[in-house]
PDB file of N, CA and C in Angstrom:
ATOM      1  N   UNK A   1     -56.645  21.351-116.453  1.00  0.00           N
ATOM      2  CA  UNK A   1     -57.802  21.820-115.722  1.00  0.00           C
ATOM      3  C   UNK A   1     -57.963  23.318-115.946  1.00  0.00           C
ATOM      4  N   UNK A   2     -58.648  23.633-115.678  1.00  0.00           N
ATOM      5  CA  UNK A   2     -59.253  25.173-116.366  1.00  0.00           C
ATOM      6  C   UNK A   2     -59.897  25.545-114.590  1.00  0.00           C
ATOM      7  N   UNK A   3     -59.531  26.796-114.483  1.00  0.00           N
ATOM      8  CA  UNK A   3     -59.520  27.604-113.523  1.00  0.00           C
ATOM      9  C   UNK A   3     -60.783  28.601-113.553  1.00  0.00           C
ATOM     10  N   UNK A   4     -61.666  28.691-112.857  1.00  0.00           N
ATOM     11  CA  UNK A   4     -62.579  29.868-112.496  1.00  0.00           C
ATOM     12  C   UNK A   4     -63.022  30.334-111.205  1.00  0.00           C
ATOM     13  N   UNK A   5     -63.262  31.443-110.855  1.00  0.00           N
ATOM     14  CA  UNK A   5     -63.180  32.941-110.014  1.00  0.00           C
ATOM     15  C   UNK A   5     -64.873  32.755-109.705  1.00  0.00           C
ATOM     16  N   UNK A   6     -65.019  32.142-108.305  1.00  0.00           N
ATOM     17  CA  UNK A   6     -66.947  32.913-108.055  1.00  0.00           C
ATOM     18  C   UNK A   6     -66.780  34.321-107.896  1.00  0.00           C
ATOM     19  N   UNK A   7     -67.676  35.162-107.847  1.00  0.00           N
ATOM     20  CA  UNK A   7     -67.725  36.189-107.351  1.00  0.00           C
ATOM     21  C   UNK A   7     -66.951  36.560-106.376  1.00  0.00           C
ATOM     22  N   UNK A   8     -67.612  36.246-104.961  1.00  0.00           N
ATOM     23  CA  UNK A   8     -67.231  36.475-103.727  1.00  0.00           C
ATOM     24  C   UNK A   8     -65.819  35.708-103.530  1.00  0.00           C
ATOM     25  N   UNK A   9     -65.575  34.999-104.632  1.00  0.00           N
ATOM     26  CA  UNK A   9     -63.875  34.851-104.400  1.00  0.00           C
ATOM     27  C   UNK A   9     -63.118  35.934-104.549  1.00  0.00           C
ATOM     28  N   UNK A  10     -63.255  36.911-105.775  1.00  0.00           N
ATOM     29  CA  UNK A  10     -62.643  37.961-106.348  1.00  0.00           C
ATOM     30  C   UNK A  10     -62.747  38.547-105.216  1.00  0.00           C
ATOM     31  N   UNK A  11     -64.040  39.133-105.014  1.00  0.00           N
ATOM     32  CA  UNK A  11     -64.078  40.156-103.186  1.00  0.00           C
ATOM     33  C   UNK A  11     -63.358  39.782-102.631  1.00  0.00           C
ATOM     34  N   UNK A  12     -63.278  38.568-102.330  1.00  0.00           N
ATOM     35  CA  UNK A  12     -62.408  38.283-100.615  1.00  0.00           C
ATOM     36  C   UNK A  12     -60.890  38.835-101.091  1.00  0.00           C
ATOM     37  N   UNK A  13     -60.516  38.482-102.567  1.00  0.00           N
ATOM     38  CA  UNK A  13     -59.290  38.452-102.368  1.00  0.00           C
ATOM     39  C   UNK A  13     -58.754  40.152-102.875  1.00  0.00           C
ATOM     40  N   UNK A  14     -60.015  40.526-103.170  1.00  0.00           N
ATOM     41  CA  UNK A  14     -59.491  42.546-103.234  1.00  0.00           C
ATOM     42  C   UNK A  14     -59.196  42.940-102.061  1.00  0.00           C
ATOM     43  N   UNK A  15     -59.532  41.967-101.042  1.00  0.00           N
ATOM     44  CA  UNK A  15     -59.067  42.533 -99.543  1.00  0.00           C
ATOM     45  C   UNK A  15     -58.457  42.617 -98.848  1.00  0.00           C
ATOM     46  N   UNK A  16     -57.338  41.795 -99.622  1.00  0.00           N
ATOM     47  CA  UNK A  16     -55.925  41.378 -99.562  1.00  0.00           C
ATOM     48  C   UNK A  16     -55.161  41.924 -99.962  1.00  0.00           C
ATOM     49  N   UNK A  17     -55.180  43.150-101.055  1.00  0.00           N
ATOM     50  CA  UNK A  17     -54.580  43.466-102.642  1.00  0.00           C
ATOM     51  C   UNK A  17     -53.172  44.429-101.997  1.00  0.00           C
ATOM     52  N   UNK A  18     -53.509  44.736-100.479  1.00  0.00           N
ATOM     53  CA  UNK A  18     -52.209  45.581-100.039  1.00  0.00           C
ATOM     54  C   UNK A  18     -51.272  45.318 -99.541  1.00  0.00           C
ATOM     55  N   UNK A  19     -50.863  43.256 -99.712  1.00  0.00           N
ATOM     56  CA  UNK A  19     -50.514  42.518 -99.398  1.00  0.00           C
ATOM     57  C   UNK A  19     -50.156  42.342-100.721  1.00  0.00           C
ATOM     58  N   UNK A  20     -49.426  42.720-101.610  1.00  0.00           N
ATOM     59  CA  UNK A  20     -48.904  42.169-103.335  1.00  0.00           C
ATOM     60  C   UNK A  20     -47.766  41.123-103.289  1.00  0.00           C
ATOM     61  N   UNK A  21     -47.102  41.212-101.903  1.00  0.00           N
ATOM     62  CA  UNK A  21     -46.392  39.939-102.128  1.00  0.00           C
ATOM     63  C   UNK A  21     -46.822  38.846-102.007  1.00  0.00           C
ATOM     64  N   UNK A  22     -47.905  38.843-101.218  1.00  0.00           N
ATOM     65  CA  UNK A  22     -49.167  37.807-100.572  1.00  0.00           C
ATOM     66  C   UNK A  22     -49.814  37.374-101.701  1.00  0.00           C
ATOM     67  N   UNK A  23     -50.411  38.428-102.227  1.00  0.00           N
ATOM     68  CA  UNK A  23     -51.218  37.738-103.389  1.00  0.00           C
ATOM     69  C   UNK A  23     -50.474  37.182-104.611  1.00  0.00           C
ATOM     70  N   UNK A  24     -49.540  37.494-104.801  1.00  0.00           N
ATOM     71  CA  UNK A  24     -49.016  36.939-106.005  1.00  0.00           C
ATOM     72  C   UNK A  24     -48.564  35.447-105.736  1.00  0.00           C
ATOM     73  N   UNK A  25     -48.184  35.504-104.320  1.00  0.00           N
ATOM     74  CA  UNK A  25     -47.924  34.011-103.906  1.00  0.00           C
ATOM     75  C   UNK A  25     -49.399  33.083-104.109  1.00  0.00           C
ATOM     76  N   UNK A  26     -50.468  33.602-103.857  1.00  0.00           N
ATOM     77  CA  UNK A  26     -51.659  33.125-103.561  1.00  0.00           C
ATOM     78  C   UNK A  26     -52.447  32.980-105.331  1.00  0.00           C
ATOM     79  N   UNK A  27     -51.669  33.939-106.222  1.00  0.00           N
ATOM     80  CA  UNK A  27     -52.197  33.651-107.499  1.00  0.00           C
ATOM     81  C   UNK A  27     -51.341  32.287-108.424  1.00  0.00           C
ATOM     82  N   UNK A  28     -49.976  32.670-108.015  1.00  0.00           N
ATOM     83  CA  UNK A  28     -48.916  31.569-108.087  1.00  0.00           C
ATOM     84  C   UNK A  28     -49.727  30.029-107.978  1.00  0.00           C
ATOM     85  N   UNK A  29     -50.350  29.531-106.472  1.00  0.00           N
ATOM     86  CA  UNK A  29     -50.615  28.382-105.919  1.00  0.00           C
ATOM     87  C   UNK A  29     -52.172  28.196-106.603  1.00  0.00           C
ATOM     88  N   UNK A  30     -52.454  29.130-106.974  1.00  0.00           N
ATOM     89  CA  UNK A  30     -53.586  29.040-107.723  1.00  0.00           C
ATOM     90  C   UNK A  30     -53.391  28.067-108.939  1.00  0.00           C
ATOM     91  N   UNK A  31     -52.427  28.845-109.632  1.00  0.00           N
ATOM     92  CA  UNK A  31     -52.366  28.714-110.813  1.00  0.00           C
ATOM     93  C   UNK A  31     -51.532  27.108-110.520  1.00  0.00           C
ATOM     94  N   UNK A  32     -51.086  26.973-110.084  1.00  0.00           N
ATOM     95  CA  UNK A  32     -50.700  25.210-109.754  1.00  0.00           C
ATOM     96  C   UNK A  32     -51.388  24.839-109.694  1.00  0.00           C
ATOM     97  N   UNK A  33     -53.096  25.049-109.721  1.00  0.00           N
ATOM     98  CA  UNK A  33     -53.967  23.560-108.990  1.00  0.00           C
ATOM     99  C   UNK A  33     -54.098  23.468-110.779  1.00  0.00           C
ATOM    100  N   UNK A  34     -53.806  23.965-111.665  1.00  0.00           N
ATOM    101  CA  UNK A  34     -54.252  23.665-112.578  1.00  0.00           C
ATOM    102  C   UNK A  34     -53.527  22.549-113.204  1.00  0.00           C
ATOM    103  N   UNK A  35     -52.507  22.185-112.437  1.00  0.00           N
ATOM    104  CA  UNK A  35     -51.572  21.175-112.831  1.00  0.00           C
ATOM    105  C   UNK A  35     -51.464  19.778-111.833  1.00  0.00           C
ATOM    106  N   UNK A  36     -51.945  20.436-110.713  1.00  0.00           N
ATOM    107  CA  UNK A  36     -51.841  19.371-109.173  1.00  0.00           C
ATOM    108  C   UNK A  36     -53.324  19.748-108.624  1.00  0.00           C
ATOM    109  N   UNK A  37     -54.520  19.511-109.026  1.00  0.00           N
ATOM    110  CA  UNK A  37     -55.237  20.128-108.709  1.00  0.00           C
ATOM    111  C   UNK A  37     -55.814  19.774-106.768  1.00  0.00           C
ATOM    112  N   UNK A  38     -55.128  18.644-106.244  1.00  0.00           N
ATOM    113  CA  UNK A  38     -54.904  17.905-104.967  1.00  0.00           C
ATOM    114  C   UNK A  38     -53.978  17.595-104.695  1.00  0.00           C
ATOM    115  N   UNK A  39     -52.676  18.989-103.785  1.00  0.00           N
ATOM    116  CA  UNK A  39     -51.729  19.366-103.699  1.00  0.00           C
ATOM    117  C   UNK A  39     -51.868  18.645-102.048  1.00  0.00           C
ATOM    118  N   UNK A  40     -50.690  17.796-101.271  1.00  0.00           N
ATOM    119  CA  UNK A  40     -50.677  17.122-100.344  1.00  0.00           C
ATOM    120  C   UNK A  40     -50.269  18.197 -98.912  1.00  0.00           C
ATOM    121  N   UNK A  41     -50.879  17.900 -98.093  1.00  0.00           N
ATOM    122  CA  UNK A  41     -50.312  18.354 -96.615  1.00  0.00           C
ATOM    123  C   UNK A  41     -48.997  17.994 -96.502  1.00  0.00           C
ATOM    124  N   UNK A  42     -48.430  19.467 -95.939  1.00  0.00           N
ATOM    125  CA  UNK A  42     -49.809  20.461 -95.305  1.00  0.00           C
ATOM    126  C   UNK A  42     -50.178  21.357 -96.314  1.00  0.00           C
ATOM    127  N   UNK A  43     -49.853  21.849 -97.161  1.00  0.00           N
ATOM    128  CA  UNK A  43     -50.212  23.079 -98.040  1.00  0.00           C
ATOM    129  C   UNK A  43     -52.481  22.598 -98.527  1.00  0.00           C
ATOM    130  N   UNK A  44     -51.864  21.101 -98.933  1.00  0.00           N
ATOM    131  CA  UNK A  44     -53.661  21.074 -99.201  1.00  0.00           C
ATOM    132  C   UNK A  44     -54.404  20.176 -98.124  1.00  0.00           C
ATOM    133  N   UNK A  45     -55.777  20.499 -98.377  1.00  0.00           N
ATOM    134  CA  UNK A  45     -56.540  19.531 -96.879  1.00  0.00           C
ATOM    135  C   UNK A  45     -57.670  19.478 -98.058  1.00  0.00           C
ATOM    136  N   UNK A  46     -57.947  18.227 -98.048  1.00  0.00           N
ATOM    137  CA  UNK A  46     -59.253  17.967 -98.310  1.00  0.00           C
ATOM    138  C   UNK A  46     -60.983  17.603 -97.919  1.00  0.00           C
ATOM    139  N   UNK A  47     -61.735  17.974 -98.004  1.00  0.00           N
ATOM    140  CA  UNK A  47     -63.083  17.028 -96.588  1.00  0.00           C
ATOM    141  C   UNK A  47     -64.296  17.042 -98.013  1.00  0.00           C
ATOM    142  N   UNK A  48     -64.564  16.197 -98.244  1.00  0.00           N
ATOM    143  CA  UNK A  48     -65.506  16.155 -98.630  1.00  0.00           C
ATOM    144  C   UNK A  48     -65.538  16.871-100.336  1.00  0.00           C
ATOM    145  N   UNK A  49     -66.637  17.658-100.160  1.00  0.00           N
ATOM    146  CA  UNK A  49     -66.607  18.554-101.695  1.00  0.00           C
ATOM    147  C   UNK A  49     -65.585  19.608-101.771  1.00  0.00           C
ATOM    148  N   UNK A  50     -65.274  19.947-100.760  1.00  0.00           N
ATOM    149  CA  UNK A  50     -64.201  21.388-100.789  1.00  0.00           C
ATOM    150  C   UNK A  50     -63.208  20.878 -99.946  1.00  0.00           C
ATOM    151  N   UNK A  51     -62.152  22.092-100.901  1.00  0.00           N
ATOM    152  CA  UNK A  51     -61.013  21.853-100.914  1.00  0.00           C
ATOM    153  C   UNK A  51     -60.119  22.636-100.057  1.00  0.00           C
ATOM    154  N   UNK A  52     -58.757  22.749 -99.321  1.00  0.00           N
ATOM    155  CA  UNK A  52     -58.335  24.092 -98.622  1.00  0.00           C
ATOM    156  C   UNK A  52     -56.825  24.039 -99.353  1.00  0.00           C
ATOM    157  N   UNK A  53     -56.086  25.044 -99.298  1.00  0.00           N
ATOM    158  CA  UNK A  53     -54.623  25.024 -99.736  1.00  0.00           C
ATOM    159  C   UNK A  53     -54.245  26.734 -99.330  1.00  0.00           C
ATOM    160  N   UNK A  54     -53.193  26.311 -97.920  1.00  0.00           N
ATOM    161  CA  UNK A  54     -52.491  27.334 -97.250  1.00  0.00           C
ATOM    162  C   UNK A  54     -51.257  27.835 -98.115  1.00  0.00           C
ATOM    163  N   UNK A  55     -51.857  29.062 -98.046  1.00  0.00           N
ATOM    164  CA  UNK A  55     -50.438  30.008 -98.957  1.00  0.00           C
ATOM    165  C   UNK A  55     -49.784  30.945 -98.151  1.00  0.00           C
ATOM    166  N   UNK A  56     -49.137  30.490 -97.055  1.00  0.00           N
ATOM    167  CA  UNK A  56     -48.719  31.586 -96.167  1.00  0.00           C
ATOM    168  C   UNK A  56     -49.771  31.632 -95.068  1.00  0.00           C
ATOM    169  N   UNK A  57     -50.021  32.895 -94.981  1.00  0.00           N
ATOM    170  CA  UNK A  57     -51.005  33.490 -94.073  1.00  0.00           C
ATOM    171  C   UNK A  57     -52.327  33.015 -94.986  1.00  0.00           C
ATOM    172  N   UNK A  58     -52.380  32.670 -95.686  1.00  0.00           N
ATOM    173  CA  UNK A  58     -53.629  32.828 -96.292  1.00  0.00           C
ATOM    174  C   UNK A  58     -54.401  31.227 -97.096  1.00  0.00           C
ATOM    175  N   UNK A  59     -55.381  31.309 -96.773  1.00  0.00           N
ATOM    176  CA  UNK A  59     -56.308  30.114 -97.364  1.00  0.00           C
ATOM    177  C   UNK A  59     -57.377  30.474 -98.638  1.00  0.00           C
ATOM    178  N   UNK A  60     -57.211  29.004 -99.173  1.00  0.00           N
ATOM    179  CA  UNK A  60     -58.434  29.288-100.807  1.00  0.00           C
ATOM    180  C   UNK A  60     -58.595  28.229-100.231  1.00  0.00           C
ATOM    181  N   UNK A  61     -60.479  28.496-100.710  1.00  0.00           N
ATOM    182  CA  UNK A  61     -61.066  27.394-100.644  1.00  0.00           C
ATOM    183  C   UNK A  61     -61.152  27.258-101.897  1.00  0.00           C
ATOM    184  N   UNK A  62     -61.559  26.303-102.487  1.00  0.00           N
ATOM    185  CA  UNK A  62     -61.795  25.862-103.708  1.00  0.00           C
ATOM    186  C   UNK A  62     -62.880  24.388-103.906  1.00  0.00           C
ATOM    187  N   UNK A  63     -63.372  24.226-105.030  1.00  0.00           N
ATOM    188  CA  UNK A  63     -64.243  22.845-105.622  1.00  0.00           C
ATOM    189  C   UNK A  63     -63.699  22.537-106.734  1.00  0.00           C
ATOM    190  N   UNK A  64     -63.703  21.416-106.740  1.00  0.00           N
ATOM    191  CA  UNK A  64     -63.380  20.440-107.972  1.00  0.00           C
ATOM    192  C   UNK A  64     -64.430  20.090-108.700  1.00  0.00           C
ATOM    193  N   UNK A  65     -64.300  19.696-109.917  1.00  0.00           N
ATOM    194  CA  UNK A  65     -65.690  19.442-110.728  1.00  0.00           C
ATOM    195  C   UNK A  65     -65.332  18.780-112.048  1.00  0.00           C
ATOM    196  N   UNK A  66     -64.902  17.776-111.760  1.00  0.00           N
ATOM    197  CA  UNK A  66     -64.360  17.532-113.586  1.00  0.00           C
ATOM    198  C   UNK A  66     -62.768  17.795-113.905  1.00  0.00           C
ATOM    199  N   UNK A  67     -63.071  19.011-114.694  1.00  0.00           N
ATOM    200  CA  UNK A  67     -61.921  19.344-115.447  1.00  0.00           C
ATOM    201  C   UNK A  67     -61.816  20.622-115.154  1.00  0.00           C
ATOM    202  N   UNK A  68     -62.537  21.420-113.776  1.00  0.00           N
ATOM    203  CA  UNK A  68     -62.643  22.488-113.336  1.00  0.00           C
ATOM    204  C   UNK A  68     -62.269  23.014-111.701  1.00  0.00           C
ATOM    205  N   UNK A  69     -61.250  23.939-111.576  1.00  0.00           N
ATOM    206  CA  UNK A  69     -61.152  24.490-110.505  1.00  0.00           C
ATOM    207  C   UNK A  69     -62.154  25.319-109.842  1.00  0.00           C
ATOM    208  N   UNK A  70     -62.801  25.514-109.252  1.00  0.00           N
ATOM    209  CA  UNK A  70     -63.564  26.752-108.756  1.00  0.00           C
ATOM    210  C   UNK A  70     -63.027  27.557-107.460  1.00  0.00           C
ATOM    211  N   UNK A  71     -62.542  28.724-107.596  1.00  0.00           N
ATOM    212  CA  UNK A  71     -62.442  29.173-106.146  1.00  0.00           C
ATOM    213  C   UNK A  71     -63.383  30.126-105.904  1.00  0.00           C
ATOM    214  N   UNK A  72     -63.535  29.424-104.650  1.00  0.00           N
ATOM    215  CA  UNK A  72     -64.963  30.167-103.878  1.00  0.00           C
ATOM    216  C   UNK A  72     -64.526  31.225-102.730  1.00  0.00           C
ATOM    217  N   UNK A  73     -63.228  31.265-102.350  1.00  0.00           N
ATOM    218  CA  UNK A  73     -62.690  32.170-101.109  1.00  0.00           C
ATOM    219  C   UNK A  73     -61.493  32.007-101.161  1.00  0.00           C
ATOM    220  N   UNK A  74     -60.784  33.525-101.161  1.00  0.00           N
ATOM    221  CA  UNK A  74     -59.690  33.894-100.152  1.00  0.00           C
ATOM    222  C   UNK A  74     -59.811  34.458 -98.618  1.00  0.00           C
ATOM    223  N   UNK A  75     -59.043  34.087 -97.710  1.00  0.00           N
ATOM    224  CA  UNK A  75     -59.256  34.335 -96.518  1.00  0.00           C
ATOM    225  C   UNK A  75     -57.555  34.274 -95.577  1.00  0.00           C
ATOM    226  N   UNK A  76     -57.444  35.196 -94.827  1.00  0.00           N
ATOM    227  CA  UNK A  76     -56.457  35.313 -94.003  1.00  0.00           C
ATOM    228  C   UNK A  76     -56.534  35.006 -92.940  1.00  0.00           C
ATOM    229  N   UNK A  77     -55.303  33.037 -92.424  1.00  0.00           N
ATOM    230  CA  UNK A  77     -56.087  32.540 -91.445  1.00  0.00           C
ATOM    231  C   UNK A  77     -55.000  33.874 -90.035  1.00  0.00           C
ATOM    232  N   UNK A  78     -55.863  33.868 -89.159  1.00  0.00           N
ATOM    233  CA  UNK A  78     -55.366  34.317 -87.587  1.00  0.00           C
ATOM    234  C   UNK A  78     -54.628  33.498 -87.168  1.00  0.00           C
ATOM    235  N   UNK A  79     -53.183  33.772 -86.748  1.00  0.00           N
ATOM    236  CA  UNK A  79     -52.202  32.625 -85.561  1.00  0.00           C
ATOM    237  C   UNK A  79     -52.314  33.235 -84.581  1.00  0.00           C
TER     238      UNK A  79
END
């Protein structure tokens, strides 16, 4: 599967960038969907067209499409 970046994915996740242990974990789990692209709970949740997969503190959303990842958001959930 082949991996691609929307826009406002890249943003969300520059907002993170002072968090480098965070993100590398979060580029790490990325880079797995390219192999598991529907990774099981709890780490993935699925509903419909979009996808979720918890990396820590932090969530990607993502779409499936074929032979294509899309992530559409990084986001840091609140406990």
């Amino acid at each position: 599967m082949r991996i691609e970046w929307e826009d406002s994915a890249r943003a969300s996740f520059r907002r993170y960038l002072r968090d480098q242990d965070g993100m590398l974990a979060v580029l790490a789990a990325i880079d797995a969907l390219a192999n598991d692209p529907l990774p099981p709970p709890p780490e993935g949740f699925h509903v419909g067209e979009y996808h979720r997969l918890r990396v820590g503190p932090y969530r990607v959303v993502y779409f499936l499409d074929d032979d294509v990842v899309t992530i559409r958001r990084v986001d840091r959930v609140l406990e």
